[in-house]
N, C-alpha and C. Protein backbone atom coordinates (compact mmCIF):
# COMPACT_ATOMS: atom_id res chain seq x y z
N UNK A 1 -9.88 15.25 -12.03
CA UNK A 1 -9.42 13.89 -11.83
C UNK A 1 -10.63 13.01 -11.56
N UNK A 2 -10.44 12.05 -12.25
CA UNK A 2 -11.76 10.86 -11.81
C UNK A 2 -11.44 10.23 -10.90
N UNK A 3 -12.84 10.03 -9.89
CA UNK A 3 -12.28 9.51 -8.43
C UNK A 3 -12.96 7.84 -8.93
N UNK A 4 -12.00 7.18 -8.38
CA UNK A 4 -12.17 5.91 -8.35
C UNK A 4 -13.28 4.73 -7.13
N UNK A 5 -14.17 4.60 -7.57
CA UNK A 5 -14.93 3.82 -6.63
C UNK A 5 -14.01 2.14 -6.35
N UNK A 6 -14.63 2.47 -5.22
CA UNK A 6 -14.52 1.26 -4.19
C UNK A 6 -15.74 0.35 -3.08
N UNK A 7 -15.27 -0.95 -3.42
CA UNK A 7 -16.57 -1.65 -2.56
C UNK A 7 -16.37 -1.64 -1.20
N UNK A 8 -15.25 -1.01 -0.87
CA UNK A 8 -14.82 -1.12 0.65
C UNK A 8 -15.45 -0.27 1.86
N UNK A 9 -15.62 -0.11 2.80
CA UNK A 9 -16.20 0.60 3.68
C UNK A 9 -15.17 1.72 4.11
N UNK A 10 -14.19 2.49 3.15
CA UNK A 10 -12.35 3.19 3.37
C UNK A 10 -12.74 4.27 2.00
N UNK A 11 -12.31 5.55 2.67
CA UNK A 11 -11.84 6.68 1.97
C UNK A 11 -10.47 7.17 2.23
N UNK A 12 -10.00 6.64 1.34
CA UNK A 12 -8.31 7.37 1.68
C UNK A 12 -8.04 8.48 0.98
N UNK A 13 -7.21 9.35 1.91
CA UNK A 13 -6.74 10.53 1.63
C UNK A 13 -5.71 10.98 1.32
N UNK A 14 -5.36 12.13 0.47
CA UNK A 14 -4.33 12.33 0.05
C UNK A 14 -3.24 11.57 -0.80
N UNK A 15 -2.32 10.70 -1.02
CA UNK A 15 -1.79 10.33 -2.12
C UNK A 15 -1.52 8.76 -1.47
N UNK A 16 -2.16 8.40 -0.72
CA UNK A 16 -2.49 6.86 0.09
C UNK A 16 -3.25 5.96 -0.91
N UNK A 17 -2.33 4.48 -0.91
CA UNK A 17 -3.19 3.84 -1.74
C UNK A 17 -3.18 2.52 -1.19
N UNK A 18 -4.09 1.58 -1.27
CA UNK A 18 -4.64 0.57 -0.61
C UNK A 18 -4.70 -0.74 -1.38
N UNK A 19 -3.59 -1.86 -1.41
CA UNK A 19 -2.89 -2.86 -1.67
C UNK A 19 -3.60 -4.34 -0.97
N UNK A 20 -3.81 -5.07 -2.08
CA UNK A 20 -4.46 -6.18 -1.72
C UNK A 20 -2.92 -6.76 -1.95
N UNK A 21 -1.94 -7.34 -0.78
CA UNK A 21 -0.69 -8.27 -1.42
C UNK A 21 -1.17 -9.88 -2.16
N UNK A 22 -0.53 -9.71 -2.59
CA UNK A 22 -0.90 -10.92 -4.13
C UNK A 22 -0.10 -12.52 -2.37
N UNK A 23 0.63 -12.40 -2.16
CA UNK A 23 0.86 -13.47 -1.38
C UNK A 23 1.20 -12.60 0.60
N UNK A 24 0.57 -13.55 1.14
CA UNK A 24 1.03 -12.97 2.88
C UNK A 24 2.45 -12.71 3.12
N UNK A 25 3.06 -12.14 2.75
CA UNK A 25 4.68 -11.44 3.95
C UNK A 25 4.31 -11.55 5.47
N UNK A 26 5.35 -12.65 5.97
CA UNK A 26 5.80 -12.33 7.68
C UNK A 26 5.92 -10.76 7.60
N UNK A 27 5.93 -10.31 8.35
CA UNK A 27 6.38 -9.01 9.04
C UNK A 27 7.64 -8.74 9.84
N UNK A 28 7.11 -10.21 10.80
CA UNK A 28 8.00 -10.24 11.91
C UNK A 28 8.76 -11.53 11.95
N UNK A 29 9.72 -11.99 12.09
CA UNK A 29 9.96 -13.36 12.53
C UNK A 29 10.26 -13.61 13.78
N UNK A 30 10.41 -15.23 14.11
CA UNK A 30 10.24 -15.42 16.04
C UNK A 30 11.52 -16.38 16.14
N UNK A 31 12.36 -16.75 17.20
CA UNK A 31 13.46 -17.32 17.39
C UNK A 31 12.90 -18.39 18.22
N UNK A 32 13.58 -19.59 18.30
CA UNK A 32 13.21 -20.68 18.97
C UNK A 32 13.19 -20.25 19.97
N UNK A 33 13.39 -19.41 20.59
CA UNK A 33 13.15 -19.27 22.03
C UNK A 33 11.68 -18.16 22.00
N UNK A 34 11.18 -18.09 20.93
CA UNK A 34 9.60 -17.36 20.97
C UNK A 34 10.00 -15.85 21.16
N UNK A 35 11.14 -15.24 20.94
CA UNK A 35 11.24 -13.69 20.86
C UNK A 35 11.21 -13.26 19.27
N UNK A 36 10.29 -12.39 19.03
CA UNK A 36 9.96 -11.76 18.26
C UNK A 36 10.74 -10.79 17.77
N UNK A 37 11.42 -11.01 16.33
CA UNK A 37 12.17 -9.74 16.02
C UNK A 37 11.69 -9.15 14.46
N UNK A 38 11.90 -7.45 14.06
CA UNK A 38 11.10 -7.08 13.17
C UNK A 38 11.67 -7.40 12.28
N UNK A 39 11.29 -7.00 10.62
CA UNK A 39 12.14 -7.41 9.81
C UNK A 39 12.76 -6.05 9.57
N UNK A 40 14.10 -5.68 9.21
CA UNK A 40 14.54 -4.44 8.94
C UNK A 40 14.15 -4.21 7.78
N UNK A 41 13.65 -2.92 7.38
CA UNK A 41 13.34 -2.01 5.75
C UNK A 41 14.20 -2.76 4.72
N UNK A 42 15.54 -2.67 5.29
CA UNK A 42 16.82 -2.93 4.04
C UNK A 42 16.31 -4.34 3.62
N UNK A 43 16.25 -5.21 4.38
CA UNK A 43 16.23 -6.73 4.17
C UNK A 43 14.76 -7.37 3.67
N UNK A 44 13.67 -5.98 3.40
CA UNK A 44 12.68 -6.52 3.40
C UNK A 44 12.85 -6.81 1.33
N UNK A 45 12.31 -7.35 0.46
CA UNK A 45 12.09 -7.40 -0.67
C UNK A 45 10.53 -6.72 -1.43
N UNK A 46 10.69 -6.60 -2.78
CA UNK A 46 9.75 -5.79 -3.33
C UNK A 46 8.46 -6.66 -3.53
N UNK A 47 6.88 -6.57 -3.55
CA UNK A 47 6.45 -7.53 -3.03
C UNK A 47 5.73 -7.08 -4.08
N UNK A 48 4.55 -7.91 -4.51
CA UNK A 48 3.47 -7.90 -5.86
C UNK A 48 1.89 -7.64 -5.06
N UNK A 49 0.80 -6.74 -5.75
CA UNK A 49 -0.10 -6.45 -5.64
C UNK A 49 -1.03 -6.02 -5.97
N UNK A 50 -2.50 -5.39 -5.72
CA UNK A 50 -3.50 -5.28 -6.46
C UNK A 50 -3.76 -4.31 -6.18
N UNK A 51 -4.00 -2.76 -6.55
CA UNK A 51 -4.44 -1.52 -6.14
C UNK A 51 -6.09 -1.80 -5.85
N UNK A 52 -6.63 -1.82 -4.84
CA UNK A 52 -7.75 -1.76 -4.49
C UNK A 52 -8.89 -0.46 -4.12
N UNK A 53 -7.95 1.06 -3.59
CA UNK A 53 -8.05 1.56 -2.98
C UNK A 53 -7.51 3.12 -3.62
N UNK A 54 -7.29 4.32 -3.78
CA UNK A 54 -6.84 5.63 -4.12
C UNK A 54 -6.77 6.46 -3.23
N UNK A 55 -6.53 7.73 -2.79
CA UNK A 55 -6.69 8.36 -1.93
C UNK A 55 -7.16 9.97 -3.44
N UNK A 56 -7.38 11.02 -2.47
CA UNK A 56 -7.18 11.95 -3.65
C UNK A 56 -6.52 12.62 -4.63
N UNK A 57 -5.37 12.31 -3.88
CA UNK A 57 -4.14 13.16 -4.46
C UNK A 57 -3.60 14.28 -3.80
N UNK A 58 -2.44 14.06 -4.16
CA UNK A 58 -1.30 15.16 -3.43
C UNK A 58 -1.35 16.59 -3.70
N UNK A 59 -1.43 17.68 -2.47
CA UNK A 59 -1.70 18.98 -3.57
C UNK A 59 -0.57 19.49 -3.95
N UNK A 60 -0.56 20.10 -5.17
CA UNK A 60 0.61 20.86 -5.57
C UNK A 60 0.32 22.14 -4.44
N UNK A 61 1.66 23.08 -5.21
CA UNK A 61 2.12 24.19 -4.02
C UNK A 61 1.22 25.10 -5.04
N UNK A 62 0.17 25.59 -5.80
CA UNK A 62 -0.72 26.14 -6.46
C UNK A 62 -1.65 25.66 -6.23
N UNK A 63 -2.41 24.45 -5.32
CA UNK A 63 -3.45 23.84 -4.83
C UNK A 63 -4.30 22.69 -5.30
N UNK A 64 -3.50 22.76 -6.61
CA UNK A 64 -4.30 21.63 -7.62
C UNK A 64 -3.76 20.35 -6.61
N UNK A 65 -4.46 19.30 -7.42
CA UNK A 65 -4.15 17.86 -7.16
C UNK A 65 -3.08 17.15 -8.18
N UNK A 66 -2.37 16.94 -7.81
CA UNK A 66 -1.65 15.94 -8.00
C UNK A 66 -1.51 14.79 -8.56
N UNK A 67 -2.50 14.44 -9.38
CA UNK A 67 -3.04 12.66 -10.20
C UNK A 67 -2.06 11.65 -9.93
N UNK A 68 -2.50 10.64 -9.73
CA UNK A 68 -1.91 9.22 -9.02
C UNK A 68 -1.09 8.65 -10.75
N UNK A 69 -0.12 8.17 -10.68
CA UNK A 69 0.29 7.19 -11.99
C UNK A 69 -0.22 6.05 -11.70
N UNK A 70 -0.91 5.72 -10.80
CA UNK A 70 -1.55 4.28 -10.73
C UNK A 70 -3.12 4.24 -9.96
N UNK A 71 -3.73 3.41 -10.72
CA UNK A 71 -5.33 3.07 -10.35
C UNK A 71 -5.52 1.80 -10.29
N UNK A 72 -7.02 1.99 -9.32
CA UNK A 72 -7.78 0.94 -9.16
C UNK A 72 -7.13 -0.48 -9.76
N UNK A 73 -7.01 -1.31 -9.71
CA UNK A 73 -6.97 -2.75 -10.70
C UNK A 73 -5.84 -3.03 -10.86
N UNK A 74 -4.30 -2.01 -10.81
CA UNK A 74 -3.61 -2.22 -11.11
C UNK A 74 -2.34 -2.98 -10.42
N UNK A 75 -2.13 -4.19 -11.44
CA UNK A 75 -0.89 -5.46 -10.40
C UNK A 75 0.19 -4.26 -9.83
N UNK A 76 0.62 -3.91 -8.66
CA UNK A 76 1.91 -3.20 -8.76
C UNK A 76 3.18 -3.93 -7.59
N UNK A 77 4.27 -3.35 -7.93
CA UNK A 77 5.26 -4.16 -7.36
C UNK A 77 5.43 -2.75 -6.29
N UNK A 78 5.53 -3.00 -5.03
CA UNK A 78 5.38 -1.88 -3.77
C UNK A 78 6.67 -2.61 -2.73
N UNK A 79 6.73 -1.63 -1.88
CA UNK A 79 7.55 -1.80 -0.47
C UNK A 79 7.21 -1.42 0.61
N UNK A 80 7.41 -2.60 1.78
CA UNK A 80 6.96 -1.89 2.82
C UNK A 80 8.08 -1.28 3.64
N UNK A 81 7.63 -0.01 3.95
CA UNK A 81 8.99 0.60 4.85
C UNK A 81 8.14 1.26 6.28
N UNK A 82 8.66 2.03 7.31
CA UNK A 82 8.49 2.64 7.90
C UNK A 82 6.98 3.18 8.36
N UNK A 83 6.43 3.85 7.13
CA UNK A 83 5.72 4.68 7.13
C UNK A 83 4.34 3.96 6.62
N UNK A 84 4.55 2.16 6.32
CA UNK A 84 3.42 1.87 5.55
C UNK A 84 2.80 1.07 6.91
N UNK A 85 1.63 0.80 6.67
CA UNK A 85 0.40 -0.09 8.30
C UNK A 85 -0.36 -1.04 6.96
N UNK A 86 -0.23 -2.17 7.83
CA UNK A 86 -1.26 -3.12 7.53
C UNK A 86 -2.45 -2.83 8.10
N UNK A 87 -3.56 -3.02 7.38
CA UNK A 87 -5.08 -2.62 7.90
C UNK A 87 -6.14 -3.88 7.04
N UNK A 88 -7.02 -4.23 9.02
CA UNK A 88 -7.97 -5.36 7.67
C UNK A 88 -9.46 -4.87 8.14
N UNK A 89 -10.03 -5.00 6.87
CA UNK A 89 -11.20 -4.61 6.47
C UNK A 89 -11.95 -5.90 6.04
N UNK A 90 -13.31 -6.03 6.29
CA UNK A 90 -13.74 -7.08 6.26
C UNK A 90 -13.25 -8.90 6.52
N UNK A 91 -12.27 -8.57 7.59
CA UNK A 91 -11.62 -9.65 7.63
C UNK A 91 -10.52 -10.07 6.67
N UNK A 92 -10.46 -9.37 5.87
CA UNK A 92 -9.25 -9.34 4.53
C UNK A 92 -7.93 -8.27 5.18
N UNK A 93 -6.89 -8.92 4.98
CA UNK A 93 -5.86 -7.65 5.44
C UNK A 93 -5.09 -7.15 4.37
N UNK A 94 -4.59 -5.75 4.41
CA UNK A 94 -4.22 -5.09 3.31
C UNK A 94 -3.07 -4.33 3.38
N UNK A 95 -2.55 -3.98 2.99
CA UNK A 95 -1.51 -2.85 3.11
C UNK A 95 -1.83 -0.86 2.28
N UNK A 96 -1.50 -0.25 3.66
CA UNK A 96 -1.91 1.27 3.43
C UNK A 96 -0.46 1.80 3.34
N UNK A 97 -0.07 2.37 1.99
CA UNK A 97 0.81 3.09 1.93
C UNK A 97 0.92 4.20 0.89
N UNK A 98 1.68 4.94 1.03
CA UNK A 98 1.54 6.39 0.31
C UNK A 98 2.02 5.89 -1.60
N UNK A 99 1.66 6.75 -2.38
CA UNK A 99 2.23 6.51 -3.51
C UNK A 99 3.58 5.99 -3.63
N UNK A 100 4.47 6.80 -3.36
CA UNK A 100 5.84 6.64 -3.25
C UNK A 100 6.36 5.20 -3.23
N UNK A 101 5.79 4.38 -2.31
CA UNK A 101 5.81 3.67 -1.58
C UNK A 101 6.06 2.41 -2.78
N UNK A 102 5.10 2.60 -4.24
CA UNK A 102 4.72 2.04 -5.33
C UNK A 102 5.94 1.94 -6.71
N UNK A 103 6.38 1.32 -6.67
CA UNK A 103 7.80 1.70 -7.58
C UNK A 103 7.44 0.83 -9.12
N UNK A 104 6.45 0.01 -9.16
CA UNK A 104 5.89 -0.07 -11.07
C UNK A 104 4.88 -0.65 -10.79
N UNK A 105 4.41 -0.48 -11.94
CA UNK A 105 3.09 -0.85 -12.81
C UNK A 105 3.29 -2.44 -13.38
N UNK A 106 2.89 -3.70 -13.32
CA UNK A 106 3.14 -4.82 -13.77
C UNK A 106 2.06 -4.67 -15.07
N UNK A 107 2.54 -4.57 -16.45
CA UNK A 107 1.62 -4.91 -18.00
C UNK A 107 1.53 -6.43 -17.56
């Protein structure tokens, strides 16, 4: 598998891939009275982005790797659920989430 370079100061591992979002998503929203509530998974929508980032790949149960259906450069339409963290790097913030996470490829 060809490993994909990056200008970032981030090696991700395993089948993790690293999302520049094309526009900022709240996370959270706040009530006039300033209490903070999350957004639930269900209610969140599918959001547009830039693969910045790869991890290595997933191992199969024979030890090989696993190859990503998506690289470097590529617009993809993703979700954030549970299991995904915002992370900022150079003052830029990003989203870290597993392949899965990635549901198409934008031509």
């Amino acid at each position: 598998m060809k490993k994909e370079k990056n200008s970032l100061n981030i090696s991700l591992l395993s089948d993790r891939v690293l999302i520049l979002p094309q526009d900022a998503k709240k996370t959270e929203q706040k009530t006039s009275a300033g209490i903070i509530l999350s957004v639930k998974e269900a209610e969140q929508k599918m959001e547009i982005g830039k693969v910045v980032a790869i991890g290595t790949g997933r191992r199969a149960n024979d030890g090989s790797r696993i190859e990503f259906d998506v690289k470097v450069g590529d617009k993809v339409y993703f979700k954030r659920g549970y299991d995904v963290e915002e992370v900022t790097l150079d003052e830029v913030k990003y989203v870290l989430l597993g392949e899965p996470n990635v549901y198409a490829i934008i031509k």
